[in-house]
C-alpha atoms as a PDB file:
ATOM      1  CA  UNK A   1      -9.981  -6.857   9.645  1.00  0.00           C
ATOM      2  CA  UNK A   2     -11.735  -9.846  11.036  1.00  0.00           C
ATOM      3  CA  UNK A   3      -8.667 -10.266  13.589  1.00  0.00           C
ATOM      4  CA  UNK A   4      -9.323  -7.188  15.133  1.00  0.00           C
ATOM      5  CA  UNK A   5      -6.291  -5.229  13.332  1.00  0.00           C
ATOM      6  CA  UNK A   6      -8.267  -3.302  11.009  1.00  0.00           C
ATOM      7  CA  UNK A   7     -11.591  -1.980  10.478  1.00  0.00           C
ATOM      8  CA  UNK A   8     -13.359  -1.383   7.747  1.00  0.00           C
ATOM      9  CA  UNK A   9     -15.048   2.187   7.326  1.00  0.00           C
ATOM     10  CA  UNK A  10     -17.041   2.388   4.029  1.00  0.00           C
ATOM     11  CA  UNK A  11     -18.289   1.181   0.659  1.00  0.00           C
ATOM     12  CA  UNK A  12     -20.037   1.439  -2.494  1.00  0.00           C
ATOM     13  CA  UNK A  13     -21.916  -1.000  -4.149  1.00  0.00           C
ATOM     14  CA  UNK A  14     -20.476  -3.354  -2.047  1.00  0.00           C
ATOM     15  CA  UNK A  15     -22.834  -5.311   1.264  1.00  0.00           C
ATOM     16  CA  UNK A  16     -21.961  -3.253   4.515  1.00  0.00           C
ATOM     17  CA  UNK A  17     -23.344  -4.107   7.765  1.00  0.00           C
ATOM     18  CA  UNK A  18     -22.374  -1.753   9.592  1.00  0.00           C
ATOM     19  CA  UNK A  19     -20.294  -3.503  12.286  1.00  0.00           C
ATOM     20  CA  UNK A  20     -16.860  -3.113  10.690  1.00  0.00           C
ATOM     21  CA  UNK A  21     -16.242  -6.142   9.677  1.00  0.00           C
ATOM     22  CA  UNK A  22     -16.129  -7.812   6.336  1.00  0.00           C
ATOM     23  CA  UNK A  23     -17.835 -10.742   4.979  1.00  0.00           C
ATOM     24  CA  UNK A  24     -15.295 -11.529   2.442  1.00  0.00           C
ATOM     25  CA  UNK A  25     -17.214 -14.173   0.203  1.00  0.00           C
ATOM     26  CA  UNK A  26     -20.242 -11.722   0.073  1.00  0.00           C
ATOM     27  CA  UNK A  27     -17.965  -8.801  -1.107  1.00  0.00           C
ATOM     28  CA  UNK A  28     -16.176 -11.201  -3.374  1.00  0.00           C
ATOM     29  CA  UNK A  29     -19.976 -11.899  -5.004  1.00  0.00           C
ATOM     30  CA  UNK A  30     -20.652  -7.844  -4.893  1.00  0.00           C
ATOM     31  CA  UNK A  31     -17.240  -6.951  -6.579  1.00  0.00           C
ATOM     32  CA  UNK A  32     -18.203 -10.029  -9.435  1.00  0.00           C
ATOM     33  CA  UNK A  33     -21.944  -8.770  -9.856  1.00  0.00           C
ATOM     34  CA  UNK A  34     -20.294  -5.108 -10.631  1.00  0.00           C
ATOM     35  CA  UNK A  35     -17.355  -7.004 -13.236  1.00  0.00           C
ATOM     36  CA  UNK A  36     -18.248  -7.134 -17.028  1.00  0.00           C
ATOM     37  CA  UNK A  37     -18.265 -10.808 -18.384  1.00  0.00           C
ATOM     38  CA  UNK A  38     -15.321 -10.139 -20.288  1.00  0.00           C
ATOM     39  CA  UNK A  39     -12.655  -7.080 -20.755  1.00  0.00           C
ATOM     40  CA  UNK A  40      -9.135  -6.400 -22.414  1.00  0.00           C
ATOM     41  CA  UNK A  41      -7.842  -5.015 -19.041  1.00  0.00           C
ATOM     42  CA  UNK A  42      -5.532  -7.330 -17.781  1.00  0.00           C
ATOM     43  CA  UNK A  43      -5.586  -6.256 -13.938  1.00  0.00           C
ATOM     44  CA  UNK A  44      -9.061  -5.219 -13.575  1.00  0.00           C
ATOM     45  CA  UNK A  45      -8.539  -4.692  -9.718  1.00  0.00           C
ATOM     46  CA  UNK A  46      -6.874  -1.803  -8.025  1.00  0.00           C
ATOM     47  CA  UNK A  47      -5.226  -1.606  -4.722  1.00  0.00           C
ATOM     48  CA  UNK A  48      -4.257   1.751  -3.361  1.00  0.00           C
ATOM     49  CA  UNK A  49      -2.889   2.654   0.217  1.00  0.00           C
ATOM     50  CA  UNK A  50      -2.372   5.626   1.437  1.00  0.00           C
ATOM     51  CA  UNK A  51      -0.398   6.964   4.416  1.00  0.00           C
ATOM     52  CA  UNK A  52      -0.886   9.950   7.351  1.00  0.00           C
ATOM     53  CA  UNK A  53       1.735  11.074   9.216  1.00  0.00           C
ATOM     54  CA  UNK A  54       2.234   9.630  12.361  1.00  0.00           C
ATOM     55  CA  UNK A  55       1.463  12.968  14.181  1.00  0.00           C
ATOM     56  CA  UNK A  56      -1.802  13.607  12.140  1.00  0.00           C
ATOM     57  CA  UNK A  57      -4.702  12.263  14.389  1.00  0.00           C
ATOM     58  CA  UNK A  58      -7.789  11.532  12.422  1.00  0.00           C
ATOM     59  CA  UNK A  59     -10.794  10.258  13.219  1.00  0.00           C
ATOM     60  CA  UNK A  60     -12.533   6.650  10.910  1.00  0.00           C
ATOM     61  CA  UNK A  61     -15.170   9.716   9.884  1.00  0.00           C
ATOM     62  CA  UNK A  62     -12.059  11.429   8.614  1.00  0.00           C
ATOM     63  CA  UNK A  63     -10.399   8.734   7.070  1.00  0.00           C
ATOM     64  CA  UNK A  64     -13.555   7.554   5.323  1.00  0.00           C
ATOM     65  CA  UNK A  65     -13.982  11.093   3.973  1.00  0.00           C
ATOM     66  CA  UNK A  66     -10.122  11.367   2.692  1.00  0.00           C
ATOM     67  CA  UNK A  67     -10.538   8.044   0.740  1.00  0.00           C
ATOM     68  CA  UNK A  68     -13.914   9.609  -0.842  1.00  0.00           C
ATOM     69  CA  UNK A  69     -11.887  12.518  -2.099  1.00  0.00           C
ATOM     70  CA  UNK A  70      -9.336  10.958  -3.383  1.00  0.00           C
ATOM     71  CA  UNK A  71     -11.204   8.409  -5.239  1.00  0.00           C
ATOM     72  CA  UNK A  72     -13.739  11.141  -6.905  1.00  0.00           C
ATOM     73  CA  UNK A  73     -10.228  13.223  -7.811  1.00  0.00           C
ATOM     74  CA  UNK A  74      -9.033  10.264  -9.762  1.00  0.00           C
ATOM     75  CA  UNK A  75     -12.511   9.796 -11.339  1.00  0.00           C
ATOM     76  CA  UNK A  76     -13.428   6.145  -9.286  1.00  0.00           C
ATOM     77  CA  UNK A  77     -16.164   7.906  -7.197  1.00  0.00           C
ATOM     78  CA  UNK A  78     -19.207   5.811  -8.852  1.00  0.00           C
ATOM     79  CA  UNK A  79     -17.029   2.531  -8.671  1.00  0.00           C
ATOM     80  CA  UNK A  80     -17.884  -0.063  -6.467  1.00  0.00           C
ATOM     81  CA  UNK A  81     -14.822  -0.088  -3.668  1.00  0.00           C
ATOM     82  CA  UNK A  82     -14.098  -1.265   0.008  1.00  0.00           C
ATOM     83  CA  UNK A  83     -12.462   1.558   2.336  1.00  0.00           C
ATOM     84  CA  UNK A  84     -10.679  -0.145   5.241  1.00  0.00           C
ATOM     85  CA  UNK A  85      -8.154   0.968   7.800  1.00  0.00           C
ATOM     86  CA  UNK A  86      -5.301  -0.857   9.626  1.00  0.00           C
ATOM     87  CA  UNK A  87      -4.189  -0.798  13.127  1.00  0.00           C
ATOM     88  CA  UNK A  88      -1.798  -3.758  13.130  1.00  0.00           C
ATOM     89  CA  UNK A  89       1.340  -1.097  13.729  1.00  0.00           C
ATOM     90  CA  UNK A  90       0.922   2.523  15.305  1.00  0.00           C
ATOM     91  CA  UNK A  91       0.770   4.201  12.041  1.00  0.00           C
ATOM     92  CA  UNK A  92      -2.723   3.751  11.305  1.00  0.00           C
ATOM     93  CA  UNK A  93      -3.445   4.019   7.453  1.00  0.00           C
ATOM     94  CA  UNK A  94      -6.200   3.387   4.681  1.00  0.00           C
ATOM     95  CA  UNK A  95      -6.436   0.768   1.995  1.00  0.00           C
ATOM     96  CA  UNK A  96      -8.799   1.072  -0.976  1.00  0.00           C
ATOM     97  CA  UNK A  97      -9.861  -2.002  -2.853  1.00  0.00           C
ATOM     98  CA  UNK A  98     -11.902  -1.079  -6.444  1.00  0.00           C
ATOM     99  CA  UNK A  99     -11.889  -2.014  -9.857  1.00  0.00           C
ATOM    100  CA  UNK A 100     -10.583  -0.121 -12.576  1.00  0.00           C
ATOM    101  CA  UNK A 101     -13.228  -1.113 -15.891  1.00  0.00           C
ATOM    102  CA  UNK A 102     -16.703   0.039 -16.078  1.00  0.00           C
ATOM    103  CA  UNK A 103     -19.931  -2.874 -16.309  1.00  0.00           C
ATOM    104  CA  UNK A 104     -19.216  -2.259 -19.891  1.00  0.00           C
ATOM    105  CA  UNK A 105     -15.642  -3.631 -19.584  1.00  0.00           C
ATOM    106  CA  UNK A 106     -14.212  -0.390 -20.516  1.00  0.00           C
ATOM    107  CA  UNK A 107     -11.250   0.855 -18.984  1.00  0.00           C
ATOM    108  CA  UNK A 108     -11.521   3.967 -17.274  1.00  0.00           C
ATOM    109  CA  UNK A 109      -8.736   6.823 -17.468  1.00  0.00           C
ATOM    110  CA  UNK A 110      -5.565   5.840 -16.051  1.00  0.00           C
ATOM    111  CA  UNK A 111      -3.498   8.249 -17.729  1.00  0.00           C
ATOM    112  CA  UNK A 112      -0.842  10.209 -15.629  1.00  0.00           C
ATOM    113  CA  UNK A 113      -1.995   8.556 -12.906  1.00  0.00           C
ATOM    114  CA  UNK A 114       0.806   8.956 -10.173  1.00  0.00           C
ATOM    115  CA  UNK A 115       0.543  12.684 -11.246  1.00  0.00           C
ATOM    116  CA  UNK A 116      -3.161  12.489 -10.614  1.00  0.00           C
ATOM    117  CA  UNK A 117      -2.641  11.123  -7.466  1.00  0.00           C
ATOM    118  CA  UNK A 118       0.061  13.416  -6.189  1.00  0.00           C
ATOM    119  CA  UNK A 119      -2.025  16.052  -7.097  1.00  0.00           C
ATOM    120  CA  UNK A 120      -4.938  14.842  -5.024  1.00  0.00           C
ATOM    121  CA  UNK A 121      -3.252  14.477  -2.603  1.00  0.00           C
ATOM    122  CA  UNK A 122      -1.682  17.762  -2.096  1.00  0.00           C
ATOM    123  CA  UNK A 123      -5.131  19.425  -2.323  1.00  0.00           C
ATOM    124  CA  UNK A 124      -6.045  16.889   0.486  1.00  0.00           C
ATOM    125  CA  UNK A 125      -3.056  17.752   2.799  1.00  0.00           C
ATOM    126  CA  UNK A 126      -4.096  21.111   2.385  1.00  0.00           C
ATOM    127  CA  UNK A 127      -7.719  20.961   2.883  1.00  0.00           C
ATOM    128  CA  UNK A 128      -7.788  18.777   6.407  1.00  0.00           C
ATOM    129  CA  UNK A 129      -4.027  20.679   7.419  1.00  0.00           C
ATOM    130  CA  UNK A 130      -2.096  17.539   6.959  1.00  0.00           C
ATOM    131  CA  UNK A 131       1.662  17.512   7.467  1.00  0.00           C
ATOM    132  CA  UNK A 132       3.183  17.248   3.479  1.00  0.00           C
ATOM    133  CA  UNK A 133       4.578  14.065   2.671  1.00  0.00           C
ATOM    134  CA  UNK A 134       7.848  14.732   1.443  1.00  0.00           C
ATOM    135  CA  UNK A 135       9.823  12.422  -0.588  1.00  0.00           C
ATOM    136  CA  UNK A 136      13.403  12.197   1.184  1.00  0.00           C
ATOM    137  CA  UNK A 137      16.126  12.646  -1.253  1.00  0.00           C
ATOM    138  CA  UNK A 138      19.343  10.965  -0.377  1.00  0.00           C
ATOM    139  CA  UNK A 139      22.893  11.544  -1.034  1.00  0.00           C
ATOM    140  CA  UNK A 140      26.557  10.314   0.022  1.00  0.00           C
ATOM    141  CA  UNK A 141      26.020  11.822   3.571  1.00  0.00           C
ATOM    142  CA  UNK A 142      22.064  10.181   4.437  1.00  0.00           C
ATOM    143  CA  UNK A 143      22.051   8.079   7.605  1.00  0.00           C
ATOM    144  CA  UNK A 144      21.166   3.964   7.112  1.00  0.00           C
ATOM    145  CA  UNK A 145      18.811   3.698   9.407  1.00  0.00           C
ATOM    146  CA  UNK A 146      17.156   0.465  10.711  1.00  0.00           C
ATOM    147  CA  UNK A 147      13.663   0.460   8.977  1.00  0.00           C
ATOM    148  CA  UNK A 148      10.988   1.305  11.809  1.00  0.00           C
ATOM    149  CA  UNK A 149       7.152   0.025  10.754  1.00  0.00           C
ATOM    150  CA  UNK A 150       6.021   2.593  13.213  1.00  0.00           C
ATOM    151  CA  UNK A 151       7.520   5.388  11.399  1.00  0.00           C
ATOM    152  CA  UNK A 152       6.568   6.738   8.039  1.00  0.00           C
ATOM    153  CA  UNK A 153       6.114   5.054   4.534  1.00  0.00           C
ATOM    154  CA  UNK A 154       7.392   1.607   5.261  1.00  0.00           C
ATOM    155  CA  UNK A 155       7.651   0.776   1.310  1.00  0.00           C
ATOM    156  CA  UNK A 156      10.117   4.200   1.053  1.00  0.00           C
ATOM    157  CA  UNK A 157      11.769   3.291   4.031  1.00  0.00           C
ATOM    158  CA  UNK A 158      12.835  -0.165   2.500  1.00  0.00           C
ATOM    159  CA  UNK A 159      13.500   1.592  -0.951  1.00  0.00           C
ATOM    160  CA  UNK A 160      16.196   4.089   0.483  1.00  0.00           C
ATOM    161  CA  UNK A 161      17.490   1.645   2.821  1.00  0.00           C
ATOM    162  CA  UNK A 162      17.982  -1.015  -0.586  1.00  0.00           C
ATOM    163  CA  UNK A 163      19.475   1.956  -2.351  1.00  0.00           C
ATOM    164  CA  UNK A 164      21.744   3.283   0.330  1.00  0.00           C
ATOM    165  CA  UNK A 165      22.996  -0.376   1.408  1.00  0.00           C
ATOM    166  CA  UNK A 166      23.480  -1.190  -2.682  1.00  0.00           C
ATOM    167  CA  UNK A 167      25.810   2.340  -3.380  1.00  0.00           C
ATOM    168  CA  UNK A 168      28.061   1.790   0.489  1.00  0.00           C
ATOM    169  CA  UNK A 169      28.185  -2.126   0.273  1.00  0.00           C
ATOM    170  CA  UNK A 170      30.130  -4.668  -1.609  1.00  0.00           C
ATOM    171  CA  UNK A 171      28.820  -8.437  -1.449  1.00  0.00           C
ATOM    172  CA  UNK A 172      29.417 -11.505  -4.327  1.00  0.00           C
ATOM    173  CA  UNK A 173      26.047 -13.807  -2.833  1.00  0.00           C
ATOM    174  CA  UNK A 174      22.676 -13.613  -1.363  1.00  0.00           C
ATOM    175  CA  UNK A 175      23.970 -14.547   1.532  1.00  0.00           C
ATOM    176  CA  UNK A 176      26.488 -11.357   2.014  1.00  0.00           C
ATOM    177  CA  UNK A 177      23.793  -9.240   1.422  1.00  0.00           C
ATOM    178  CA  UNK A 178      21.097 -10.452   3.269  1.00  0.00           C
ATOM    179  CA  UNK A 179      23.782 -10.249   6.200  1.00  0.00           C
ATOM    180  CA  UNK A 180      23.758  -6.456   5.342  1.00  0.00           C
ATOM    181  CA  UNK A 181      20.215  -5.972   5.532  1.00  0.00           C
ATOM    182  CA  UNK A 182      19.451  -7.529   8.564  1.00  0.00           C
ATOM    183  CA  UNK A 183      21.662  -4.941  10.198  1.00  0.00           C
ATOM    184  CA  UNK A 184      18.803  -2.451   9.050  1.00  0.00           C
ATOM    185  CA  UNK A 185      15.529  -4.880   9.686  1.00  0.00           C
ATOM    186  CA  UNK A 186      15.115  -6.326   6.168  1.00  0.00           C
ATOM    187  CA  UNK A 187      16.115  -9.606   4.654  1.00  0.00           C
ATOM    188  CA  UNK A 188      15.555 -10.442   0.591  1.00  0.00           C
ATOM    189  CA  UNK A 189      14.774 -13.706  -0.965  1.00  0.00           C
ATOM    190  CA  UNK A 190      14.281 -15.230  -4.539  1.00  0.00           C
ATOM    191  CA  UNK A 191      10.835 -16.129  -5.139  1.00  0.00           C
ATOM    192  CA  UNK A 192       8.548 -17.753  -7.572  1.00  0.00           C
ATOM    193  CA  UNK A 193       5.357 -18.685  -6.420  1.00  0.00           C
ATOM    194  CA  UNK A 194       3.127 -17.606  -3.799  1.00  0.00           C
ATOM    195  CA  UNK A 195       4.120 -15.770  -0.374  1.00  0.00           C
ATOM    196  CA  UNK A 196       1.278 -15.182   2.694  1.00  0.00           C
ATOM    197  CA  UNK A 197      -1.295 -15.961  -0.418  1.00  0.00           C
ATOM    198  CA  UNK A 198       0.014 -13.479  -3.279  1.00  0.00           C
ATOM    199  CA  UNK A 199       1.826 -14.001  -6.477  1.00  0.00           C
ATOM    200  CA  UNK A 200       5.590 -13.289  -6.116  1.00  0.00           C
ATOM    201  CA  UNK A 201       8.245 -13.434  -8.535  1.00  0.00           C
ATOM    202  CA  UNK A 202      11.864 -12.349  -8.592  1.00  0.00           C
ATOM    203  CA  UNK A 203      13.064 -10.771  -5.469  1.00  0.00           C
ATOM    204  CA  UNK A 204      11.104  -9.572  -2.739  1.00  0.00           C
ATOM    205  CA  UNK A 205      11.956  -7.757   0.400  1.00  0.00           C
ATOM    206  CA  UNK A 206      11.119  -8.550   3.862  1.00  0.00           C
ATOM    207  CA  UNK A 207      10.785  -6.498   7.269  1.00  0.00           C
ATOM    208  CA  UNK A 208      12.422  -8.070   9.702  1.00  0.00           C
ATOM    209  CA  UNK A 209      11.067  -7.855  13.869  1.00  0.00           C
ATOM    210  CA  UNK A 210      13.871  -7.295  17.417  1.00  0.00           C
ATOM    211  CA  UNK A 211      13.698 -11.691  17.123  1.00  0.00           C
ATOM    212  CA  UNK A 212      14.106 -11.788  13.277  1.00  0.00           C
ATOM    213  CA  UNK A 213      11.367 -12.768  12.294  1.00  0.00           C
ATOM    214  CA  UNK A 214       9.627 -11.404   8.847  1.00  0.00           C
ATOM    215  CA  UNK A 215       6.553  -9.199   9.666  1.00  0.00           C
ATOM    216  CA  UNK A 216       4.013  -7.795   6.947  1.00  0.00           C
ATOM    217  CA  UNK A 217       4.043  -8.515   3.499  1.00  0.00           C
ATOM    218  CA  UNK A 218       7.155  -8.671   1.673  1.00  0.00           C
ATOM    219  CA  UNK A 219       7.382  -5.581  -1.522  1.00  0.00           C
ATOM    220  CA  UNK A 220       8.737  -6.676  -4.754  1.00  0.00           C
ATOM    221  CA  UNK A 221      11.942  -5.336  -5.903  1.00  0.00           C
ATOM    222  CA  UNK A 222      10.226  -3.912  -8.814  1.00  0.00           C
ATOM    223  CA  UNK A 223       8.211  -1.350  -6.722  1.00  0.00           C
ATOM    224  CA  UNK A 224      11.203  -0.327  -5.449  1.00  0.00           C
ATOM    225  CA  UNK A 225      12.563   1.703  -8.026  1.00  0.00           C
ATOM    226  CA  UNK A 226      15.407   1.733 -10.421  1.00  0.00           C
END
């Protein structure tokens, strides 16, 4: 946000100057002064992104508002949380940081909650005339396609791509494969420690740039699906 490739839009309960930027450390201290001292939930902190089409053009004012509904849908409307947007690739998109556990260190509902979420939203599509996101379905006859940042879900683009290139490929190493993927802008690599400051371990997937080069973070082969 800071490097000029984001900006953030709105919070709650969280310090907000106004500017669009983010003081990090004082957000940090906000986020801790709204924590309980102690809780069974493991992963008290939720991450959520979510993703316009391309062609829809909406204003931060419109973003901000989206990311308001959705969070009161799923019941996180009175949580503290950070709304930001980023405009490091043409598909602008929103990112919600918030915590999942009330001051009292109880959980709140989390039940169903991809259902929950799909169903919000649908009703938001509908309500600001947003084009549907439709999940693509593949089958024998589905193009590979290189994976475009610019275009659509990145994170479903590298999970069809993955699944395609693993049903139409054979390979025996790491090395076969990854000479696969890079014909499609991706490259994989065993991991167990910390990548561009996050925990990694297993596989993880990479976009790859026109020079090669790995660009965004990578997604674990675990949130790509079966």
């Amino acid at each position: 946000i800071n490097k000029e490739n984001g900006r953030l839009l709105a919070t709650n309960k969280i310090y907000n100057d106004g500017t669009g930027k983010v003081n990090i450390n004082r957000a940090y201290q906000d986020f801790r002064s709204w924590m309980p001292t102690s809780t069974r939930t493991e992963r008290p902190m939720v991450h959520i992104s979510l993703n316009p089409h391309p062609d829809d053009v909406l204003s931060d004012s419109d973003l901000a508002n989206i990311a308001r509904e959705y969070l009161d849908k799923l019941g996180f409307g009175e949580q503290p949380y950070i709304i930001y947007k980023h405009t490091d690739i043409e598909r602008h998109h929103i990112h919600i940081v918030t915590v999942n556990v009330d001051e009292q260190g109880k959980r709140l509902n989390m039940d169903f909650i991809h259902r929950r979420s799909k169903k919000a939203t649908t009703e938001i599509e509908e309500k600001y005339n947003l084009r549907k996101a439709e999940r693509q379905r593949l089958n024998p006859d589905t193009p590979l396609k290189k994976v475009d940042c610019n275009a659509g879900d990145v994170k479903r683009q590298v999970a069809n791509t993955v699944k395609l290139i693993m049903s139409r490929y054979s390979f025996q190493t790491m090395g076969e494969y990854n000479a696969v993927l890079s014909l499609y802008g991706l490259t994989s690599e065993e991991t167990n420690g910390r990548v561009n400051g996050r925990e990694y371990h297993g596989i993880v997937y990479s976009v790859l740039d026109e020079n090669g080069r790995k660009i965004g973070n990578p997604f674990k082969a675990s949130r790509l699906g079966k």
